[in-house]
N, C-alpha and C. Protein backbone atom coordinates (compact mmCIF):
# COMPACT_ATOMS: atom_id res chain seq x y z
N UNK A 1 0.85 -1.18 0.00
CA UNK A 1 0.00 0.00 0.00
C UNK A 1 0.89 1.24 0.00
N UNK A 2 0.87 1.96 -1.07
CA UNK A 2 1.05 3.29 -0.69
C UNK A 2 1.06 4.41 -0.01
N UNK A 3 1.87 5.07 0.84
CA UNK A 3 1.47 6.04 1.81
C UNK A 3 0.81 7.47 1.20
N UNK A 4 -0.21 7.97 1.90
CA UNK A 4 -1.07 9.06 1.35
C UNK A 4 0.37 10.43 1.40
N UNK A 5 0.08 11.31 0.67
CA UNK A 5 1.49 12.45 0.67
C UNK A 5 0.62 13.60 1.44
N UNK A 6 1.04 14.36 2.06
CA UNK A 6 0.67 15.36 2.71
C UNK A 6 0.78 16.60 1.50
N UNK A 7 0.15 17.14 1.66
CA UNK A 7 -0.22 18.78 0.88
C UNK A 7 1.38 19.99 1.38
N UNK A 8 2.33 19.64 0.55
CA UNK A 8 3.36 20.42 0.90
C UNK A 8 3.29 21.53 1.68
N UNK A 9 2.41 22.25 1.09
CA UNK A 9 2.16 23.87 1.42
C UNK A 9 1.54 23.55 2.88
N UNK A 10 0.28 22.81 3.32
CA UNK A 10 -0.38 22.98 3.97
C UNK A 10 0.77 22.25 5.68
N UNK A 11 2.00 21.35 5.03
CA UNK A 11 3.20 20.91 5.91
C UNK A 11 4.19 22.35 6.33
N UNK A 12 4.45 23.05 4.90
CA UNK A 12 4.98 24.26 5.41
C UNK A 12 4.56 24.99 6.12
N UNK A 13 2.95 25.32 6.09
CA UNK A 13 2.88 26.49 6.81
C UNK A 13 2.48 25.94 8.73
N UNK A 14 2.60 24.68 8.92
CA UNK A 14 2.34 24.28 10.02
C UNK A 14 4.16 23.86 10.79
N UNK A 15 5.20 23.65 9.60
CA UNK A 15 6.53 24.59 10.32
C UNK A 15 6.72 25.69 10.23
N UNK A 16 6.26 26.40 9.94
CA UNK A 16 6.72 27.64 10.13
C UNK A 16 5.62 28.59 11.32
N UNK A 17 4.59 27.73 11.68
CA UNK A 17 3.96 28.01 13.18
C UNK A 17 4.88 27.46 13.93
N UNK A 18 5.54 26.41 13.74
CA UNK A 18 5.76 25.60 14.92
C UNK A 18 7.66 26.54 15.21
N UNK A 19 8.14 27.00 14.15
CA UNK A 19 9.27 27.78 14.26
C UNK A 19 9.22 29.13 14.38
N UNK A 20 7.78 29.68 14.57
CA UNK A 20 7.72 30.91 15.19
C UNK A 20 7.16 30.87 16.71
N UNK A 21 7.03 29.80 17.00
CA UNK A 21 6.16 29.81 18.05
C UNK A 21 4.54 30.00 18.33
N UNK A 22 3.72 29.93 17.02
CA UNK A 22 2.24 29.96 17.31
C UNK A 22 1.84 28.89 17.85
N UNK A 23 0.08 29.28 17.98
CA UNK A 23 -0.02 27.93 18.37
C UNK A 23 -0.91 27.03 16.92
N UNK A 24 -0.73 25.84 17.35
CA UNK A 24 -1.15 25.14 16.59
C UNK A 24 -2.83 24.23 17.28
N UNK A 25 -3.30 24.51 16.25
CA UNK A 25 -5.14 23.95 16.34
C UNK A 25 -5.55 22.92 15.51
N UNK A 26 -5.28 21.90 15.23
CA UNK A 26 -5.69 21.26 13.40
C UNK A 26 -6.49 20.36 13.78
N UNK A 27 -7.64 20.11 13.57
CA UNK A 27 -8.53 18.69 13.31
C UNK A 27 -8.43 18.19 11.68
N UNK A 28 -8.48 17.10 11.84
CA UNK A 28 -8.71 16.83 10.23
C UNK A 28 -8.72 15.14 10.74
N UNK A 29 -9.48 14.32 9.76
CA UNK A 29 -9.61 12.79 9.47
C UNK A 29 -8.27 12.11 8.81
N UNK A 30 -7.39 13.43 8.06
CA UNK A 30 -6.80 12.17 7.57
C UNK A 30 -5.14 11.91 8.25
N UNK A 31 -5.28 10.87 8.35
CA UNK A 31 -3.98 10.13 9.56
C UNK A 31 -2.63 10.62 9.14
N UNK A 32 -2.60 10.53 7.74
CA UNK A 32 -0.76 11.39 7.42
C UNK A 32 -0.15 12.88 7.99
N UNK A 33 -1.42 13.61 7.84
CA UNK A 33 -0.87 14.98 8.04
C UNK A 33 -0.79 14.24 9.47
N UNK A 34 -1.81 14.23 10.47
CA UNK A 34 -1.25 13.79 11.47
C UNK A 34 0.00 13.62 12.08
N UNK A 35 0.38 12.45 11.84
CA UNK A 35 1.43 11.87 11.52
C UNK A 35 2.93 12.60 11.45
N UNK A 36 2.66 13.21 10.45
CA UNK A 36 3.35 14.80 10.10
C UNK A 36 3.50 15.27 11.19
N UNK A 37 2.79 16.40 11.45
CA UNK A 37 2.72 17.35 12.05
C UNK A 37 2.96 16.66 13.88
N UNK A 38 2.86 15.52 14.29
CA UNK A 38 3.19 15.08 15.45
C UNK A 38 4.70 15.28 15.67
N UNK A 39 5.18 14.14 14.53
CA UNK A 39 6.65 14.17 13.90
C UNK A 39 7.49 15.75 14.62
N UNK A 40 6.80 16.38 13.52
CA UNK A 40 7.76 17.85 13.62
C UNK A 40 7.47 18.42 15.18
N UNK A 41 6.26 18.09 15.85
CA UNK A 41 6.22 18.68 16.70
C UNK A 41 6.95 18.14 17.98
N UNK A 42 7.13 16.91 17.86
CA UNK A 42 8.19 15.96 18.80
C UNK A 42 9.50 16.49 18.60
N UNK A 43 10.09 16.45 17.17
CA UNK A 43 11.42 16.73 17.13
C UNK A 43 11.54 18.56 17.36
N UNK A 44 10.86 19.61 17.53
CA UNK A 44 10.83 20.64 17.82
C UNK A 44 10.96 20.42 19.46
N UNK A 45 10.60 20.13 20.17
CA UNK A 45 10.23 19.26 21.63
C UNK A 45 9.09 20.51 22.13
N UNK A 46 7.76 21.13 21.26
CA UNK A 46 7.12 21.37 21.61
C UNK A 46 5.91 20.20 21.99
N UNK A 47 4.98 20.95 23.22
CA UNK A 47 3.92 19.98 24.11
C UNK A 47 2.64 20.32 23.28
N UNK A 48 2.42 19.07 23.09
CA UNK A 48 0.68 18.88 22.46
C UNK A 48 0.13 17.97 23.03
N UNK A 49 -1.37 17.89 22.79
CA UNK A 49 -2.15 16.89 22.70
C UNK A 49 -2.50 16.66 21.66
N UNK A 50 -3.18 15.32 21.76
CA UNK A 50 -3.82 14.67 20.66
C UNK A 50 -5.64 14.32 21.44
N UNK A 51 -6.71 14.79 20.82
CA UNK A 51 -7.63 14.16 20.93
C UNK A 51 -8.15 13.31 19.55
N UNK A 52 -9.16 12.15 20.01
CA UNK A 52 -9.76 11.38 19.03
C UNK A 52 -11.39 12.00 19.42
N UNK A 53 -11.43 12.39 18.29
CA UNK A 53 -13.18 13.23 18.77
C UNK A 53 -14.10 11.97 17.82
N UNK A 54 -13.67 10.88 17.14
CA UNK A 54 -14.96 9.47 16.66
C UNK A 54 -14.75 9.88 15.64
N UNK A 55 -15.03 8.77 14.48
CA UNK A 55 -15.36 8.35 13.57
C UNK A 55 -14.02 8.94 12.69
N UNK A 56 -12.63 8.45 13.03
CA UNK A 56 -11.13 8.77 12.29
C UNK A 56 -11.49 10.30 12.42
N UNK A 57 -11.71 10.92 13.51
CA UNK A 57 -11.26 12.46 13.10
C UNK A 57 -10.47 12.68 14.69
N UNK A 58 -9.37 13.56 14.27
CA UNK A 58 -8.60 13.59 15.14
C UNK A 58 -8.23 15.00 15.06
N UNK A 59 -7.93 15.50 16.65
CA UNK A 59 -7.63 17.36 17.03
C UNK A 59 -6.29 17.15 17.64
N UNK A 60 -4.85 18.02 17.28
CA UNK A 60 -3.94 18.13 17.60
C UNK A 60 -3.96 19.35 18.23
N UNK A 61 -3.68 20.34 19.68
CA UNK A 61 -3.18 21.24 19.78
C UNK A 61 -1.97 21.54 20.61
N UNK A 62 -1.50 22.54 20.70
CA UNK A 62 -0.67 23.07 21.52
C UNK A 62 -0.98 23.73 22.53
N UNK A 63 -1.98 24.09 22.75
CA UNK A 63 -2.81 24.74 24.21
C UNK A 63 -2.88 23.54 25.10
N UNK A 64 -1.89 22.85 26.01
CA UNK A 64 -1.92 22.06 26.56
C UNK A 64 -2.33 22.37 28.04
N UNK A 65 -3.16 23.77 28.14
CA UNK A 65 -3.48 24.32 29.34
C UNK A 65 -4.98 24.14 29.66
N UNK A 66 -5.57 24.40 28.48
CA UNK A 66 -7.21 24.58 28.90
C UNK A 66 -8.02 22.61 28.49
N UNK A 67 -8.98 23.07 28.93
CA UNK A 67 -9.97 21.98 28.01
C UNK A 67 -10.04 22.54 26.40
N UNK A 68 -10.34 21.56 25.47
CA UNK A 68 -10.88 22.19 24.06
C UNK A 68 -12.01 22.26 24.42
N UNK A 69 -13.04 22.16 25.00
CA UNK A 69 -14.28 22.11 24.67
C UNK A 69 -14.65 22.93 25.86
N UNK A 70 -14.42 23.61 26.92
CA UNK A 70 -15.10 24.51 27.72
C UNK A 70 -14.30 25.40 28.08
N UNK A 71 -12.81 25.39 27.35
CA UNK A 71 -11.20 26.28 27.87
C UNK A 71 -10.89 26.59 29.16
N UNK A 72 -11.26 26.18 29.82
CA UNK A 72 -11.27 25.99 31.43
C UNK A 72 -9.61 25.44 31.32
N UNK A 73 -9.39 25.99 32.36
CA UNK A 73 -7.55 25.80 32.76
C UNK A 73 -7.69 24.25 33.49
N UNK A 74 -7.03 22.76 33.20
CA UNK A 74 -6.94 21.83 33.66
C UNK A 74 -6.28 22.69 35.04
């Protein structure tokens, strides 16, 4: 099986958040960018989460402070 390719542009502009320091927000279903963007964010040694919100869709952020869903400070 072939691996799916990530959307160059849409890989660049999520290093070049991650090398300015924004934050990063992305949901999306499909598992490569994922994948991706975990990657870079490990070897940067910035802190994320990962939620699985059902049915293959998955939320990466960098706000590792609040809830996503009521932003309440853990």
């Amino acid at each position: 099986m072939k691996a799916a390719k990530v959307n160059p542009n849409w890989l660049k502009k999520r290093e070049s958040e991650i090398a300015n320091n924004l934050p990063i927000d992305v949901t999306t279903s499909f598992n490569s960018a994922i994948q991706a963007l975990i990657i870079r964010l490990t070897l940067a040694n910035k802190s994320f989460k990962l939620y699985n919100l059902g049915a293959g869709v998955k939320r990466v952020t960098t706000d590792t402070d609040k809830c996503p869903c009521c932003k309440r400070p853990f």
